[in-house]
Protein backbone atom coordinates (compact mmCIF):
# COMPACT_ATOMS: atom_id res chain seq x y z
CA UNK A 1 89.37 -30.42 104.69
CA UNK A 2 89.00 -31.70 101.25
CA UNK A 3 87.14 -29.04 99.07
CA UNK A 4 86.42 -30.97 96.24
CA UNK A 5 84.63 -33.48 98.32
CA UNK A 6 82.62 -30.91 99.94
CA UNK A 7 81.87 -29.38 96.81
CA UNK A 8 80.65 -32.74 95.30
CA UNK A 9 79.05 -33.46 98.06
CA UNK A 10 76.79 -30.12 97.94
CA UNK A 11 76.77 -30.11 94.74
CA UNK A 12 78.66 -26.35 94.94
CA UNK A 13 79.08 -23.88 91.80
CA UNK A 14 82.37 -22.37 90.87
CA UNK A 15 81.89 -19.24 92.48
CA UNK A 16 80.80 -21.20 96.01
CA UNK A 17 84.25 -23.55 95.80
CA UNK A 18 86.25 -20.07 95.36
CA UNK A 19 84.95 -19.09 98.26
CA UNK A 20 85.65 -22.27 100.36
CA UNK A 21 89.00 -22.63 98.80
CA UNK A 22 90.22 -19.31 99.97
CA UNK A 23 88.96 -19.65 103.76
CA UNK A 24 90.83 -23.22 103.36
CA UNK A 25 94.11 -21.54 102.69
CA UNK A 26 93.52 -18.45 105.38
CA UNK A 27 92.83 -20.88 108.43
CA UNK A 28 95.09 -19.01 110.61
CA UNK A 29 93.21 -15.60 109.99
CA UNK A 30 89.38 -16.76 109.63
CA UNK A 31 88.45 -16.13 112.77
CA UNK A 32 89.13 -13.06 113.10
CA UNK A 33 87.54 -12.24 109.60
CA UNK A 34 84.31 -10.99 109.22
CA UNK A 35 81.78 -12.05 106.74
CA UNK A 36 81.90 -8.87 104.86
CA UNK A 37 85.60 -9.13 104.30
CA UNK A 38 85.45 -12.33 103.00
CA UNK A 39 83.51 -11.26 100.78
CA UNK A 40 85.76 -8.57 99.71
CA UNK A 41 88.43 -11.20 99.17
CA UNK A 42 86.41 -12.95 97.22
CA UNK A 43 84.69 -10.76 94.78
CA UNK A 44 81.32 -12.20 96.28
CA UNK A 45 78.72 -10.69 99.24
CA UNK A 46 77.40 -11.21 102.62
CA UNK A 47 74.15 -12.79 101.38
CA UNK A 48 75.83 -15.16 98.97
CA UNK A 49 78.11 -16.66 101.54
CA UNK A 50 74.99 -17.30 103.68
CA UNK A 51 73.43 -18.82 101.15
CA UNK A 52 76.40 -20.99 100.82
CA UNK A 53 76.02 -21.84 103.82
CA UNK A 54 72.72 -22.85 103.97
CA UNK A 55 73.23 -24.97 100.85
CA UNK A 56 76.12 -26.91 103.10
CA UNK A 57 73.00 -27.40 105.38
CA UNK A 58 74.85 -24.51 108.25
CA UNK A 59 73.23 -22.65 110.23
CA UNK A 60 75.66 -19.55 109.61
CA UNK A 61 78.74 -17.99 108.58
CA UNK A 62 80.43 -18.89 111.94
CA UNK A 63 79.39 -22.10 111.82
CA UNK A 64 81.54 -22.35 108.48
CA UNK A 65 84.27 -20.81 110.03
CA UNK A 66 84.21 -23.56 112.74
CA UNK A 67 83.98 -25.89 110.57
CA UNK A 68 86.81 -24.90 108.55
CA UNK A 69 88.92 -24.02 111.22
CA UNK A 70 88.28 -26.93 113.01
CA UNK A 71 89.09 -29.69 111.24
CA UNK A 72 92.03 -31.63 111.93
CA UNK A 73 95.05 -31.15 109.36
CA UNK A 74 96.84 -34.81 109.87
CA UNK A 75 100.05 -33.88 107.88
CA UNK A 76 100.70 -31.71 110.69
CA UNK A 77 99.42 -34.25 113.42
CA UNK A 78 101.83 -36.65 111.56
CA UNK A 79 104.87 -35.26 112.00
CA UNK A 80 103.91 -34.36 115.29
CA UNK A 81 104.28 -38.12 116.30
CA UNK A 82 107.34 -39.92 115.92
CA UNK A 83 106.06 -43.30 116.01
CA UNK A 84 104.16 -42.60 112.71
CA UNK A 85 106.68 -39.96 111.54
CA UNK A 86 109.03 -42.80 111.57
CA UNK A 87 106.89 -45.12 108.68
CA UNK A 88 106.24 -41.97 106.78
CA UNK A 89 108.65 -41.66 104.17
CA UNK A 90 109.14 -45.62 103.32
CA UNK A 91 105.62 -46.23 103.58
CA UNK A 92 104.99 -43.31 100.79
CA UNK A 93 108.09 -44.72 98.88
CA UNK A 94 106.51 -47.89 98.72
CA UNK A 95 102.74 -46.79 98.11
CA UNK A 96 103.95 -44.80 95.42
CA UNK A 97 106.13 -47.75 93.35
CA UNK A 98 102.72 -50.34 94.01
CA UNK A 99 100.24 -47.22 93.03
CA UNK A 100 99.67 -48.82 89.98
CA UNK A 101 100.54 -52.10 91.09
CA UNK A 102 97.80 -55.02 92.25
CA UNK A 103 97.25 -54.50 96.31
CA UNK A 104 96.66 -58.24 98.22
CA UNK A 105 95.59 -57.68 101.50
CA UNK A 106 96.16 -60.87 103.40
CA UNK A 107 94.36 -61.58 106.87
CA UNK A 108 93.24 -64.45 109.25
CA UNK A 109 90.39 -64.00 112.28
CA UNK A 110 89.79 -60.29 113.26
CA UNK A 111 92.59 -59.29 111.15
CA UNK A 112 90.33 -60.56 107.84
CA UNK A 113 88.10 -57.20 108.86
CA UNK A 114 91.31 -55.11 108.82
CA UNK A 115 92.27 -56.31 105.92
CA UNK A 116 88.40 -56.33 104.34
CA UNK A 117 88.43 -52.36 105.45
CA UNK A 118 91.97 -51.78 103.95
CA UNK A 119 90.35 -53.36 100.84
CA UNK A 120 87.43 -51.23 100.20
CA UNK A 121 89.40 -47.91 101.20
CA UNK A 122 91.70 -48.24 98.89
CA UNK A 123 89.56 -49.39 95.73
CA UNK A 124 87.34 -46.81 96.46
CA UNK A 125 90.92 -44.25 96.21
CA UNK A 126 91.29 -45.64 93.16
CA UNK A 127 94.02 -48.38 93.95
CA UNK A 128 93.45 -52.11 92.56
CA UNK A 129 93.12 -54.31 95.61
CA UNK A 130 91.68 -57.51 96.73
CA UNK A 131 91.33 -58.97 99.80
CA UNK A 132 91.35 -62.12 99.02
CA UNK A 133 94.59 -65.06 98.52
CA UNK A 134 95.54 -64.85 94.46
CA UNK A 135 98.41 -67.28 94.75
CA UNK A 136 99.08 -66.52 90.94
CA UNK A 137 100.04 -63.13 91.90
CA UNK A 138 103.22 -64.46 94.41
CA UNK A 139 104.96 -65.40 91.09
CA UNK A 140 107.93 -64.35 90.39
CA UNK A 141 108.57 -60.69 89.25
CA UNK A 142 104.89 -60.02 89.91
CA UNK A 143 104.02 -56.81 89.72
CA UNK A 144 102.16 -56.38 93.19
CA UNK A 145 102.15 -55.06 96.67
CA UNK A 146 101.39 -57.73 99.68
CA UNK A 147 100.06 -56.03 102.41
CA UNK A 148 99.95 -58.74 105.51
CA UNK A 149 98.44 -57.87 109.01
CA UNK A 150 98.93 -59.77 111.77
CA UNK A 151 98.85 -59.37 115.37
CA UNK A 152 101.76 -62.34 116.53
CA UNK A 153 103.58 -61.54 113.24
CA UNK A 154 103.32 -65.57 113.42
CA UNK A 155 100.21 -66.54 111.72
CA UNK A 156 101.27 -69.53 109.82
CA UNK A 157 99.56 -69.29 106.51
CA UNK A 158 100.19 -65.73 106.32
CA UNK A 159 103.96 -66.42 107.68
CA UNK A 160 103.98 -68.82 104.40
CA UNK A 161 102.98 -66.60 101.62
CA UNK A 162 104.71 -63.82 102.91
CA UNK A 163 107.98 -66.07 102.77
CA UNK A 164 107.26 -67.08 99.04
CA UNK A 165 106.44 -63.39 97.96
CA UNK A 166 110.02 -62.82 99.47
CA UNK A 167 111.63 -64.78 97.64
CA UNK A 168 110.04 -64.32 94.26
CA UNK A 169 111.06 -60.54 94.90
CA UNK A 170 107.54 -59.65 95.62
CA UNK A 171 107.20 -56.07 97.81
CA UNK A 172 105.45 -57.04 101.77
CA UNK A 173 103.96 -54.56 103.65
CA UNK A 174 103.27 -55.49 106.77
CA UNK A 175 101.39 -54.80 109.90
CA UNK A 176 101.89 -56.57 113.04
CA UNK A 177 102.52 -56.45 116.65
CA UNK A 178 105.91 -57.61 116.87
CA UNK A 179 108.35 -55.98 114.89
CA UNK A 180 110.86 -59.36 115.09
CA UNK A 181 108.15 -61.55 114.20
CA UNK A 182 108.68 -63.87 111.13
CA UNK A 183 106.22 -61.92 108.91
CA UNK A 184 108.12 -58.22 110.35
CA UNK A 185 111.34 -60.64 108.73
CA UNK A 186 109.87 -61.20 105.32
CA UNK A 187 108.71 -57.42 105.13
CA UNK A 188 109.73 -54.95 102.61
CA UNK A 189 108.51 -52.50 104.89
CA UNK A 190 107.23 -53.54 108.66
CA UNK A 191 104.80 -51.24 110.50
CA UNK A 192 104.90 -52.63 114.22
CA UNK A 193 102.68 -51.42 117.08
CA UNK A 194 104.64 -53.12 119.36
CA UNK A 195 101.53 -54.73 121.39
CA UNK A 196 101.92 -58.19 121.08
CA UNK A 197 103.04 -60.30 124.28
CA UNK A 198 102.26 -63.71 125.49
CA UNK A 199 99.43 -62.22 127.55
CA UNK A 200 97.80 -60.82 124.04
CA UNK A 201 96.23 -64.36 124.08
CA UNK A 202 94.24 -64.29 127.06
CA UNK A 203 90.45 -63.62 126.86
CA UNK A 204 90.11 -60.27 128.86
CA UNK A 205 93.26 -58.90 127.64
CA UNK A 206 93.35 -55.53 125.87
CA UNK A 207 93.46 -55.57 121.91
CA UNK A 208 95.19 -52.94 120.91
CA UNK A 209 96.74 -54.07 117.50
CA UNK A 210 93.87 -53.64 115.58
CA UNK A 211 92.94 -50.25 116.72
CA UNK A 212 96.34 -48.74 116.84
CA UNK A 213 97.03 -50.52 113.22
CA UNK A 214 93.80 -48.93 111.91
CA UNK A 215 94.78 -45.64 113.10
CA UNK A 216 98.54 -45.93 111.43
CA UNK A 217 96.83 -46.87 108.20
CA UNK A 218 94.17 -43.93 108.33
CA UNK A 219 96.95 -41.54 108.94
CA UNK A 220 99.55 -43.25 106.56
CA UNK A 221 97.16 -42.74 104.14
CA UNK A 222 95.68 -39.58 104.34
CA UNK A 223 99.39 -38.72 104.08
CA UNK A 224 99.68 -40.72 100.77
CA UNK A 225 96.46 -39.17 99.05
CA UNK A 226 97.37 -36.10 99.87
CA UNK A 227 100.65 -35.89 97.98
CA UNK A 228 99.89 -38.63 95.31
């Protein structure tokens, strides 16, 4: 859980984030702990945590708990899965060199709304992006992060740019379904689902890039905010 969104978000005092900040680091004991002793622990009362509550628009004190409790920690989920455990560390080693680099997000058909939802995610983390093709930023020693999703790993426009942000030294991330595609070749860093086949391109057959990419990004980047 991220307390200082909450706290924005309900407009919460100093003495109401202490409060939230301590259950947040005593997950593995809050449900056993009573309202009274949390308010022990934090120099508060009863009747102030409920009223904390109620300002978070609760109905209780165990609601809070659940709610606290409850929410999914994705570091740990992370490196619980080895397909994403995998991408971790180069993907943060690369997000980290571009974070105050110029992001291009490059896309074609249904990948365009991948790469329009990458876009406003990360502007609104406070990461310069576009989603749109600046050729002027493929020039050489260009200080900027390509980020290129494809399903095929084919697309030729996309194949293209990639190619020439290669070989002007330019960093590529990219996303595709086929990790020996010739956009996976051009890649600083390649982040493969590994569901492309021939069959990918009939009309009743499965999608599963662009879900399974969206979830690698949303967990990538939790990861990344989280330690940036």
């Amino acid at each position: 859980m991220s307390i200082e969104k909450v706290c924005e978000k309900y407009q919460l005092n100093a003495d109401e984030k202490r409060i939230l900040i301590y259950m947040n680091k005593n997950r593995a004991s809050l449900k056993n702990m009573s309202i009274r002793k949390l308010a022990k622990k934090t120099y508060s009362s009863p009747s102030f945590i409920i009223k904390t509550c109620k300002k978070m628009n609760l109905s209780g004190y165990s609601e809070l708990v659940f709610l606290i409790t409850d929410t999914p920690v994705f570091p740990s989920n992370l490196e619980m899965d080895f397909q994403i455990k995998k991408y971790t560390k180069p993907f943060l080693k690369l997000m980290n060199k571009h974070k105050n680099s110029m992001i291009m997000i490059l896309g074609s058909g249904f990948s365009q709304n991948l790469a329009n939802y990458m876009n406003e995610y990360l502007n609104m983390n406070g990461l310069r992006c576009t989603a749109n093709s600046h050729l002027e930023l493929l020039r050489e020693n260009g200080n900027v992060l390509i980020i290129a999703i494809s399903n095929s790993g084919e697309t030729k426009r996309l194949a293209e740019l990639c190619g020439q942000a290669h070989n002007n030294g330019c960093d590529v991330l990219a996303f595709v379904g086929d990790k020996s595609s010739t956009i996976a070749k051009h890649a600083t860093l390649t982040i493969s689902t590994e569901t492309f086949n021939p069959s990918s391109f009939d009309s009743h057959y499965p999608q599963l890039f662009f879900g399974t990419t969206l979830i690698y990004f949303e967990l990538l980047m939790s990861n990344f905010l989280l330690n940036k």
